[in-house]
N, C-alpha and C. Protein backbone atom coordinates (compact mmCIF):
# COMPACT_ATOMS: atom_id res chain seq x y z
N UNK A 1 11.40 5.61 -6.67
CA UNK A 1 11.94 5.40 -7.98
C UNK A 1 13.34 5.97 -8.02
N UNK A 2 14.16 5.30 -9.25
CA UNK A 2 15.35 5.99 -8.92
C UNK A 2 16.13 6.12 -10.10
N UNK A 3 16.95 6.60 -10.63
CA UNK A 3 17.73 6.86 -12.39
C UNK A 3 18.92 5.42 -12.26
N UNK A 4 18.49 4.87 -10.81
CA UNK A 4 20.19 3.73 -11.24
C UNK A 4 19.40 2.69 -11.44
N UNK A 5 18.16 2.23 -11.97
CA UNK A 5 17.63 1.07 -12.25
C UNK A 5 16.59 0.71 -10.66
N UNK A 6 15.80 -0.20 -10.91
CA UNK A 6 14.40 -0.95 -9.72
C UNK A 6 15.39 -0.74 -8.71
N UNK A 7 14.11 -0.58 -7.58
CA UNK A 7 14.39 -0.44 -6.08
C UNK A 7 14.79 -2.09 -6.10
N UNK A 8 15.32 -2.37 -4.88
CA UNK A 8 15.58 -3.78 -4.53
C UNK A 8 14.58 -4.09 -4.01
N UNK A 9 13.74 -3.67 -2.98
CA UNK A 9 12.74 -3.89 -2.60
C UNK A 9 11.63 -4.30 -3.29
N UNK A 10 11.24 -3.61 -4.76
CA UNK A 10 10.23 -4.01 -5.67
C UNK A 10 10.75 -4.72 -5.88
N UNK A 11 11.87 -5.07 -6.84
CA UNK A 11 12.55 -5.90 -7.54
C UNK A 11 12.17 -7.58 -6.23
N UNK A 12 12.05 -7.87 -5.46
CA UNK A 12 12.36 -8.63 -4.03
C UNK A 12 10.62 -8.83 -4.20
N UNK A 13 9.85 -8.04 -3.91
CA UNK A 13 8.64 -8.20 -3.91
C UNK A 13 7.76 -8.73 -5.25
N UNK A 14 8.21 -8.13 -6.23
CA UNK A 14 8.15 -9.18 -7.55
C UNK A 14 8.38 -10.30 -7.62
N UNK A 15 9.82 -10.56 -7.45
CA UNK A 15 10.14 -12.26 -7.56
C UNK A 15 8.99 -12.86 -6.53
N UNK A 16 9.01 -12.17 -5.13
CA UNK A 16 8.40 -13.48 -4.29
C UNK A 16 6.50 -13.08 -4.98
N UNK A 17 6.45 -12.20 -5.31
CA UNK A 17 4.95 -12.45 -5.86
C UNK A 17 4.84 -13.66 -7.52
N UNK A 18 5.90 -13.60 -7.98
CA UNK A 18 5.93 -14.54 -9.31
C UNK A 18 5.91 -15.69 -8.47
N UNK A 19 6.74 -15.80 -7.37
CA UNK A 19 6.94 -17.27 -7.04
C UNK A 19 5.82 -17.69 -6.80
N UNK A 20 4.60 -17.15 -5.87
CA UNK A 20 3.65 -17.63 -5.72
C UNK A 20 2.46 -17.82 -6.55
N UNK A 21 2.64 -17.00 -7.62
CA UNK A 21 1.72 -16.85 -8.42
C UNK A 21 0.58 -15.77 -8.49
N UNK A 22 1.25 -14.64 -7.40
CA UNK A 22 -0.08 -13.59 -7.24
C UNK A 22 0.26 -12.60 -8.01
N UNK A 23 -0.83 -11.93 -8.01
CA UNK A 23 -0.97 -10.52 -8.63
C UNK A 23 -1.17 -9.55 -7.70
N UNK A 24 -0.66 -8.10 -8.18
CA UNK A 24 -0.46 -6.96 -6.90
C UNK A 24 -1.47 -5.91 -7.84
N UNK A 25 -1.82 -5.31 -7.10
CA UNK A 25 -2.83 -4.12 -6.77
C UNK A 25 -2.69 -2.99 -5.94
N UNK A 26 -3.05 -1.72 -6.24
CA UNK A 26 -2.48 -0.47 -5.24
C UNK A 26 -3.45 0.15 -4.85
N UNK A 27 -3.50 0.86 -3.87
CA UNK A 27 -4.72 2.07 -3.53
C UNK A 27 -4.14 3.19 -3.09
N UNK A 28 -3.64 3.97 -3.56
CA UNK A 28 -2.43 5.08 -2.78
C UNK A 28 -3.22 6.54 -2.41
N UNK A 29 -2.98 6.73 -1.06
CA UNK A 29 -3.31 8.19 -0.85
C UNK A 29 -1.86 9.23 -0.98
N UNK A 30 -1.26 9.24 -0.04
CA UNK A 30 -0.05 9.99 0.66
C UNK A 30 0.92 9.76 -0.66
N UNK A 31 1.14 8.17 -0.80
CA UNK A 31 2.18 8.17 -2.21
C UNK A 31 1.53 8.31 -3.62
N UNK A 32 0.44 8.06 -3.63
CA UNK A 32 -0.26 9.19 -4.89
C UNK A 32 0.87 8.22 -6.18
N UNK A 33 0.57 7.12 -6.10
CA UNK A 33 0.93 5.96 -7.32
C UNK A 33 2.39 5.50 -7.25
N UNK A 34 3.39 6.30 -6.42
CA UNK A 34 4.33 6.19 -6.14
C UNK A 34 4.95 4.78 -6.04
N UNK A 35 3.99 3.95 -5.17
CA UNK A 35 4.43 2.43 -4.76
C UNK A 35 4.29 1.78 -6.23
N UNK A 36 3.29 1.95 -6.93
CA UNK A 36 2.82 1.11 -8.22
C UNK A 36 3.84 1.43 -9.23
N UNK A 37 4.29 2.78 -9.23
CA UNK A 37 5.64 2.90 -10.46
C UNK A 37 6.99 2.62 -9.93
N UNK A 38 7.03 2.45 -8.63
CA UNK A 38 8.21 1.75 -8.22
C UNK A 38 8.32 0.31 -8.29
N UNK A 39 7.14 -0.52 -8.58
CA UNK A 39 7.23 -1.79 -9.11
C UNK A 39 7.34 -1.66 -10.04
N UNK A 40 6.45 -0.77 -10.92
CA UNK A 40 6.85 -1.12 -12.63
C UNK A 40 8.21 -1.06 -13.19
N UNK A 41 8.94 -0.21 -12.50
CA UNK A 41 10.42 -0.03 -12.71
C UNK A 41 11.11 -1.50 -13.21
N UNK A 42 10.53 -2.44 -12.62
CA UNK A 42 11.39 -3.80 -12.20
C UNK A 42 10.83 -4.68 -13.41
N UNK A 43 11.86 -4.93 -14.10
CA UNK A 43 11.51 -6.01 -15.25
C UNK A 43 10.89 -7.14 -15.32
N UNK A 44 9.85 -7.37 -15.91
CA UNK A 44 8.81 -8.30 -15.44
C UNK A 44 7.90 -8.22 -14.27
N UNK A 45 7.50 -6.90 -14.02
CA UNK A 45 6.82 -6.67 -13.33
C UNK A 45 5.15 -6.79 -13.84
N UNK A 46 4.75 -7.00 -15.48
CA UNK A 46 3.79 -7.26 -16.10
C UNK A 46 3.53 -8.37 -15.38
N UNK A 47 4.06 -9.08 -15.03
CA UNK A 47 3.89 -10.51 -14.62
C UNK A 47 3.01 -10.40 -13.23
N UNK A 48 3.45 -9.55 -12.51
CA UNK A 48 2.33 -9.32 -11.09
C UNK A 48 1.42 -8.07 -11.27
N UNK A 49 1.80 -7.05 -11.68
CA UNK A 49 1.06 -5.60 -11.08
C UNK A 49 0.02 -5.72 -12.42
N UNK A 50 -1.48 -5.47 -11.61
CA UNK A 50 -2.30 -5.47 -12.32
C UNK A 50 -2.78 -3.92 -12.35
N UNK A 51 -2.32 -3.09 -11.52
CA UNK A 51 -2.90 -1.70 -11.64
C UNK A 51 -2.50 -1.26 -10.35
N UNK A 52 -3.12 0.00 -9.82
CA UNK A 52 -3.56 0.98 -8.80
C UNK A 52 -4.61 1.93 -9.03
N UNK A 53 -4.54 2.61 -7.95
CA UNK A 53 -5.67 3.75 -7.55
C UNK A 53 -4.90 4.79 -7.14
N UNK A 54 -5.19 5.89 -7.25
CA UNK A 54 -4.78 7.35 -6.60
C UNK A 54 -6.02 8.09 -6.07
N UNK A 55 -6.32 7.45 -4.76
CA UNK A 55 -7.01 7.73 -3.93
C UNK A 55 -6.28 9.14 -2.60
N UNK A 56 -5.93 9.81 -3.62
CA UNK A 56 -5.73 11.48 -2.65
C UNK A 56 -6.53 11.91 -2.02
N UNK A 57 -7.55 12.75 -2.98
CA UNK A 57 -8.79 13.06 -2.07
C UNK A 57 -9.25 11.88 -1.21
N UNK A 58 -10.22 12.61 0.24
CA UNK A 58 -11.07 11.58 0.95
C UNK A 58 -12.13 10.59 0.27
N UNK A 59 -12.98 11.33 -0.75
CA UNK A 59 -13.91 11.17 -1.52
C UNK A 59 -13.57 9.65 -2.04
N UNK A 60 -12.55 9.72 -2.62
CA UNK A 60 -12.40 9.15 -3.73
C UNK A 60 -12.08 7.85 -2.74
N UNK A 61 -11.47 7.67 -2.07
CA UNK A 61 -11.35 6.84 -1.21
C UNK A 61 -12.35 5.72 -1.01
N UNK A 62 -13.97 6.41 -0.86
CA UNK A 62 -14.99 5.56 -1.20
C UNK A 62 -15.23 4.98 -2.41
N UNK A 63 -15.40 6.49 -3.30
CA UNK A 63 -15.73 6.41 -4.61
C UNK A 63 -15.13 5.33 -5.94
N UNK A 64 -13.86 5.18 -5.44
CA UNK A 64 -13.36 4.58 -6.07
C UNK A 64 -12.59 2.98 -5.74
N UNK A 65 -12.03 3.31 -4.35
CA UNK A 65 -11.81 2.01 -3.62
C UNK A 65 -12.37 1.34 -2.81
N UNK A 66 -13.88 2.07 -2.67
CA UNK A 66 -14.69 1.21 -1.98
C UNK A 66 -15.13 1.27 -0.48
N UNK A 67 -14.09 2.20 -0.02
CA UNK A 67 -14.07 2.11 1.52
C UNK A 67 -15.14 2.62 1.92
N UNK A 68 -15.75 1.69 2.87
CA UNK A 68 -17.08 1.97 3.40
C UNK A 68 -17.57 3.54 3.78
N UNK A 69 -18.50 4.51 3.88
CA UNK A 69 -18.06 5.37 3.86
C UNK A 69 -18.41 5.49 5.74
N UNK A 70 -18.79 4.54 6.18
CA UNK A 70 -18.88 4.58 7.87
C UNK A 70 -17.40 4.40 8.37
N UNK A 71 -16.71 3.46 7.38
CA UNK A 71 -15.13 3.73 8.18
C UNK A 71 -14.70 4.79 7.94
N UNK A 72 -14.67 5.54 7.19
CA UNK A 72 -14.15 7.11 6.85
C UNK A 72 -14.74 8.05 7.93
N UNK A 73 -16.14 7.88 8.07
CA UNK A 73 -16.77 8.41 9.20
C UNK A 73 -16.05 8.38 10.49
N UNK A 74 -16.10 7.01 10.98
CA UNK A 74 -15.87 6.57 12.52
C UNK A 74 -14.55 6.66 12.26
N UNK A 75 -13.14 6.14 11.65
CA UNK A 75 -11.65 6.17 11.83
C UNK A 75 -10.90 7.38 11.20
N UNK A 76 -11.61 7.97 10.34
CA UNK A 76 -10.95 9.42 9.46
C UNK A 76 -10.30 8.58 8.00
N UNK A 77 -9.46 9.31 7.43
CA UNK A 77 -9.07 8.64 6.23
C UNK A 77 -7.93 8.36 6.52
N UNK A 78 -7.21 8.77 7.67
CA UNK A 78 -5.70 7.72 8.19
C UNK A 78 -6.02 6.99 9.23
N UNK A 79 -6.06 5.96 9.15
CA UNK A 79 -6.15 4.63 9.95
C UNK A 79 -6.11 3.61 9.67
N UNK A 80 -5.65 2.88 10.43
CA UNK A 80 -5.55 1.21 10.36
C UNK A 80 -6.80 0.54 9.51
N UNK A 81 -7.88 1.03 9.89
CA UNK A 81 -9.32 0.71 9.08
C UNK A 81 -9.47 1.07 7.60
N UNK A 82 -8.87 2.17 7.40
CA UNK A 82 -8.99 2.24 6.14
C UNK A 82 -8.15 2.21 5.58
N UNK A 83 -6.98 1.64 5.44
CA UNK A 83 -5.69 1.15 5.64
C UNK A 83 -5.82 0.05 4.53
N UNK A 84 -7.09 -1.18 5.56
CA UNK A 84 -7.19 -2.17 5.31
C UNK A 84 -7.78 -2.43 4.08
N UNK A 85 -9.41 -1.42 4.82
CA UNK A 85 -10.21 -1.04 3.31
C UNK A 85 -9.67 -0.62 2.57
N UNK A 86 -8.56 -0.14 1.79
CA UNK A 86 -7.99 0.52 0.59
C UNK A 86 -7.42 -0.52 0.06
N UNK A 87 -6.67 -1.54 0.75
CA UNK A 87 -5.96 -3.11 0.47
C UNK A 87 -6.66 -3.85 -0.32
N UNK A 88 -8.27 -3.88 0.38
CA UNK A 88 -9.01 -5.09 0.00
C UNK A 88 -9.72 -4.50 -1.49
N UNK A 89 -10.44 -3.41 -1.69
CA UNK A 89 -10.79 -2.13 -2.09
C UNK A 89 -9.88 -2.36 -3.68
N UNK A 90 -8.92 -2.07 -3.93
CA UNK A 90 -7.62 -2.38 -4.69
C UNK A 90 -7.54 -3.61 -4.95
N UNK A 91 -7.42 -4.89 -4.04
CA UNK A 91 -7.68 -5.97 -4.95
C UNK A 91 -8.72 -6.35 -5.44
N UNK A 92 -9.81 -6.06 -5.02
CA UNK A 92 -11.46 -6.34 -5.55
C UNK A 92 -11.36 -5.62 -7.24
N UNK A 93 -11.37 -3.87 -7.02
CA UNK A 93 -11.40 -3.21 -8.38
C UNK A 93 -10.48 -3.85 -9.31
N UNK A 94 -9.28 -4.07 -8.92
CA UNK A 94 -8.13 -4.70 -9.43
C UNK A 94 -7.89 -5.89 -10.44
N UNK A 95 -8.88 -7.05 -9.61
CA UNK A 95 -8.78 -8.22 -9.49
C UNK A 95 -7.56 -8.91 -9.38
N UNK A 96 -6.91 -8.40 -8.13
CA UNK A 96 -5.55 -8.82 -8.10
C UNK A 96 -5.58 -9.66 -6.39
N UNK A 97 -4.39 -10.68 -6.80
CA UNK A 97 -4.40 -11.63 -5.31
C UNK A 97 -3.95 -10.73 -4.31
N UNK A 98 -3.83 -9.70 -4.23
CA UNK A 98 -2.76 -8.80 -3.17
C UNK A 98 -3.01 -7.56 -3.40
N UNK A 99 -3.46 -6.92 -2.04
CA UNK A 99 -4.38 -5.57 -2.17
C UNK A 99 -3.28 -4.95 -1.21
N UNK A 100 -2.91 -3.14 -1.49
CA UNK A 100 -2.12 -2.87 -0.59
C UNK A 100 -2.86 -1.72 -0.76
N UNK A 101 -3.04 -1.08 0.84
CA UNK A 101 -3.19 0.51 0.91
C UNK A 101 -2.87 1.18 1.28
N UNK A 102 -2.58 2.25 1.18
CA UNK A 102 -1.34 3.31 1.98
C UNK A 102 -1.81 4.70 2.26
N UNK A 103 -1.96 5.05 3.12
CA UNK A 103 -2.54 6.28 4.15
C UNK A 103 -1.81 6.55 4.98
N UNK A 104 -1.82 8.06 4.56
CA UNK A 104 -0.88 8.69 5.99
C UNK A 104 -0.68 10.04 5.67
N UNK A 105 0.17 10.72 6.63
CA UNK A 105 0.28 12.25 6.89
C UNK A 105 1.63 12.43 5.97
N UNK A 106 1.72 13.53 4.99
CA UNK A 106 3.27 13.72 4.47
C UNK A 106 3.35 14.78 4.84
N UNK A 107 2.41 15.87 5.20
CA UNK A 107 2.86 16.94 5.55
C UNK A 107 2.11 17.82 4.45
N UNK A 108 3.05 19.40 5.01
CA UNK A 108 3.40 19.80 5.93
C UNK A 108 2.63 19.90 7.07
N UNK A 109 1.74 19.72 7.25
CA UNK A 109 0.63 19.76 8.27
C UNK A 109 0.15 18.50 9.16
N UNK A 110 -0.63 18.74 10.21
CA UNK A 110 -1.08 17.28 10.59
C UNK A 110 -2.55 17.05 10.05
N UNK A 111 -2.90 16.21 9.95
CA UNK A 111 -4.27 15.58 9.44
C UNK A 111 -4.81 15.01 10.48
N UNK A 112 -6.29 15.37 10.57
CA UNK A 112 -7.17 14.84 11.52
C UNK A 112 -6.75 14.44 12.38
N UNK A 113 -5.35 15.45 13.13
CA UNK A 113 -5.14 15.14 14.44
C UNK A 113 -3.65 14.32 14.70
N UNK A 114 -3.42 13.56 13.49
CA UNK A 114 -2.38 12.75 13.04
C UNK A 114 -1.03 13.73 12.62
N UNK A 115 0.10 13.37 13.26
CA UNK A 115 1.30 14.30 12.81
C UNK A 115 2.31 13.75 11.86
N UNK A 116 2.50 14.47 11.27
CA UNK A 116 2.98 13.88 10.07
C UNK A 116 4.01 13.21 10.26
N UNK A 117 3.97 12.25 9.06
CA UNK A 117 5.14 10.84 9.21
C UNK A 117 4.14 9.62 9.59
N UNK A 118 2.93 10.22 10.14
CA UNK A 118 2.13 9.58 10.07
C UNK A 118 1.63 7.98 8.80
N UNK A 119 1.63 7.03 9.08
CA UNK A 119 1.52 6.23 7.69
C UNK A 119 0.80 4.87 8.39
N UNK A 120 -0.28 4.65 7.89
CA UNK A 120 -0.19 3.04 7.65
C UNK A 120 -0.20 2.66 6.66
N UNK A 121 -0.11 1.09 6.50
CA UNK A 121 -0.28 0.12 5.20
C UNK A 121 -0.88 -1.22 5.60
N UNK A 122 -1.81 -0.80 5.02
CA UNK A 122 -3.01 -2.22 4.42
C UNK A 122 -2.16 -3.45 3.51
N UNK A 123 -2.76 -4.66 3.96
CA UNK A 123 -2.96 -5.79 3.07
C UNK A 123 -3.47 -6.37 3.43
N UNK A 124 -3.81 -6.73 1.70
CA UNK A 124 -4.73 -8.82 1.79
C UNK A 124 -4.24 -9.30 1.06
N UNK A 125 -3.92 -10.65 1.19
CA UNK A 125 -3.78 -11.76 0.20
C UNK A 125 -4.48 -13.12 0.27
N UNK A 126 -4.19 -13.74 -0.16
CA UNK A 126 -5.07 -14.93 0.17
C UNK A 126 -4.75 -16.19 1.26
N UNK A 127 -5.56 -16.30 1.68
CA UNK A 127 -5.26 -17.00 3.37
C UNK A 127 -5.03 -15.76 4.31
N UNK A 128 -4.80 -14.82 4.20
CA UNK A 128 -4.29 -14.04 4.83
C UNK A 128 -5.33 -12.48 5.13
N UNK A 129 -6.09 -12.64 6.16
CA UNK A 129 -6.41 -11.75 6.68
C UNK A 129 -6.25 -10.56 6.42
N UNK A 130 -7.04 -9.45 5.81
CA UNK A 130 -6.67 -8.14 5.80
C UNK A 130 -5.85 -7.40 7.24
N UNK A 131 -5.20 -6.61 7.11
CA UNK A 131 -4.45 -6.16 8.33
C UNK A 131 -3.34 -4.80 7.63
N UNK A 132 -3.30 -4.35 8.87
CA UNK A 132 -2.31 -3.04 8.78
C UNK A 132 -1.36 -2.45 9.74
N UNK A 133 0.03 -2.06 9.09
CA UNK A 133 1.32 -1.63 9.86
C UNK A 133 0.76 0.02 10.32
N UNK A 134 1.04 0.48 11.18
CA UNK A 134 1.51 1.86 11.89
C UNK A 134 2.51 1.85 11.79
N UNK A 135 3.11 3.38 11.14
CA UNK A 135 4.55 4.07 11.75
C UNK A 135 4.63 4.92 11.85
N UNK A 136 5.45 5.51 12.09
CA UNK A 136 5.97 6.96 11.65
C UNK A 136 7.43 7.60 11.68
N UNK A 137 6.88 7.99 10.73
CA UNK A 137 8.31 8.22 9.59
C UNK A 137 8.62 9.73 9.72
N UNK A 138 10.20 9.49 9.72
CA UNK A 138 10.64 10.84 9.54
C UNK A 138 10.88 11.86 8.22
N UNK A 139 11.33 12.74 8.47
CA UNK A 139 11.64 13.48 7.53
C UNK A 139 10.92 14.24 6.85
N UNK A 140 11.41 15.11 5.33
CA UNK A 140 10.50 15.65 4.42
C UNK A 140 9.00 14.49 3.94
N UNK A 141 8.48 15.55 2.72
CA UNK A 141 7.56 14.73 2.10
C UNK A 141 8.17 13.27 1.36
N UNK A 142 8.90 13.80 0.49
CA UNK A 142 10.07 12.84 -0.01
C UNK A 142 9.56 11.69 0.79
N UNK A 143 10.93 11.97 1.78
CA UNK A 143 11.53 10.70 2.91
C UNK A 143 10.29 10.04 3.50
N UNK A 144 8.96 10.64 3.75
CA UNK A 144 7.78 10.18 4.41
C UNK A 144 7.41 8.91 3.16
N UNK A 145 7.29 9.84 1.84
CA UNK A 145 6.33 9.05 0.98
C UNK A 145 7.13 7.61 0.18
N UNK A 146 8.19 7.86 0.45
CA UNK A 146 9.09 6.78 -0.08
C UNK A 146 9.48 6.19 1.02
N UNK A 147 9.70 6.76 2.28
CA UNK A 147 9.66 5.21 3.39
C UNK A 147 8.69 4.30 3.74
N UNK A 148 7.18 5.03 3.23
CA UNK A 148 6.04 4.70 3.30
C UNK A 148 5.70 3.43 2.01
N UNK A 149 6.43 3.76 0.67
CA UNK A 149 6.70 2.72 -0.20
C UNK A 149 7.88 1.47 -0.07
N UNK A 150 8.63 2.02 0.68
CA UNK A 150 9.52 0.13 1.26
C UNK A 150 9.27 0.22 2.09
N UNK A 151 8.50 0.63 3.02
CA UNK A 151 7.54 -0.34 3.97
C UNK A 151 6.72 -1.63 3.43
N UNK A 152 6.13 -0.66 2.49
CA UNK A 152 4.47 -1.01 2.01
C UNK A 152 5.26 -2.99 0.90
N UNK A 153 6.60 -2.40 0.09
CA UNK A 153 6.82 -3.25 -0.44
C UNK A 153 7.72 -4.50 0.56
N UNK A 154 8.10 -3.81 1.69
CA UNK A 154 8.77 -5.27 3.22
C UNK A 154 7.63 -6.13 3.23
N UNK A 155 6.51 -5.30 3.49
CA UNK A 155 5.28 -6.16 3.89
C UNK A 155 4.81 -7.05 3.14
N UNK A 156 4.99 -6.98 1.65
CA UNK A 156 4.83 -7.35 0.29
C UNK A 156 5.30 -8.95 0.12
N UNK A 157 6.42 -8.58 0.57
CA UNK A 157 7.14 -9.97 0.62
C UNK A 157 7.37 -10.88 1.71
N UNK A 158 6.75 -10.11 2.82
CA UNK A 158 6.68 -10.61 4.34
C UNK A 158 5.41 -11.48 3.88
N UNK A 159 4.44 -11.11 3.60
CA UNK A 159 3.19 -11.66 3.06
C UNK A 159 3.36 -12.75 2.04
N UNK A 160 3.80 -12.45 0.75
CA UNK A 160 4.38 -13.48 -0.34
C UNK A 160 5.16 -14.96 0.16
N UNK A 161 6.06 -14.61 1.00
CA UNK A 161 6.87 -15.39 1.67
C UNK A 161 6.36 -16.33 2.83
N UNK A 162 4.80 -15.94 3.23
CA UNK A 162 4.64 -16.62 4.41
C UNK A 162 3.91 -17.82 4.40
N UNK A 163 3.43 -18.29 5.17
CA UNK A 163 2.45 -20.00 4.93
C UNK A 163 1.28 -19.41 5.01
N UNK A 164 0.93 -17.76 5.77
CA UNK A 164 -0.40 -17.79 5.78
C UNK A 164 -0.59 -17.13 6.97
N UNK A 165 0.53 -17.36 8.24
CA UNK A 165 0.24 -17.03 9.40
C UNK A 165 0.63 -15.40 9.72
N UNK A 166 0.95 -15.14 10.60
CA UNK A 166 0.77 -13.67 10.96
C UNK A 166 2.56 -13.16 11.10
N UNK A 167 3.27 -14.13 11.03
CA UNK A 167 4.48 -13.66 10.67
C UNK A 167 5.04 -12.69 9.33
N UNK A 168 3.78 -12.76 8.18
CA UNK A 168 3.84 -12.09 7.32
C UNK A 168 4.06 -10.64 7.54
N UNK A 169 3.37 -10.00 8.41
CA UNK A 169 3.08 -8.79 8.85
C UNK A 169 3.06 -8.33 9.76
């Protein structure tokens, strides 16, 4: 978020979600709603964002977004798996065409082994296969949790923008 008006990135991920006609949905661990008020920023963003989740704790992760609690078991709560599950998880509770989830390490510490900067991001949309980015990101908490949100919103429109195939992501 920022005091000079919408990220470009939301702002970018909006239009191409109006164009298609979808609706967006959040499941946030690490950015803790961060991605969802950086869309709302963007005028006419009523038009896509149907909500989020602030899935911090592990718990809640199930409890609330659904994630199986055997993937939490077998992958931990940062992984590609539950990544995905938080995506799909978020658009189900949601009822939104476009599920995103975001997990990862901000620090200061490492998590289950994972060093921070640690991040993936989940999505689904329709035609489109649930799936998830790895990175890792530098910097403070800050710089982690907000590179972790224009990631999450590249992918947004990588997805919005695509026919369906795997170039989205």
């Amino acid at each position: 978020m920022s005091t000079s008006g919408p990220d470009t990135r939301a702002a970018a991920a909006v239009a191409a979600l109006r164009r298609r006609g979808w609706t967006l949905a959040t499941a946030e661990s690490l950015t803790a709603g961060l991605l969802a008020a950086t869309v709302a920023e963007v005028p006419g963003a009523s038009a896509v964002l149907r909500g989020g989740l602030v899935v911090y704790a592990t718990d809640l992760k199930h409890d609330l977004a659904g994630v199986p609690r055997e993937v939490l078991d077998r992958h931990g709560a940062v992984s590609a798996e539950t990544a995905r599950a938080l995506a799909v998880g978020a658009a189900l509770r949601c009822g939104a065409d476009v599920g995103v989830g975001l997990t990862g390490v901000a620090g200061p510490d490492r998590q289950e082994g994972h060093p921070v900067g640690t991040v993936h991001v989940g999505v689904c949309a329709p035609g489109v296969e649930a799936r998830s980015v790895r990175m890792l990101l530098g910097g403070g908490r800050d710089a982690i949790r907000r590179g972790a949100c224009a990631a999450a919103l590249e992918i947004v429109v990588g997805v919005a923008d695509s026919d369906g195939n795997e170039s989205g992501v």
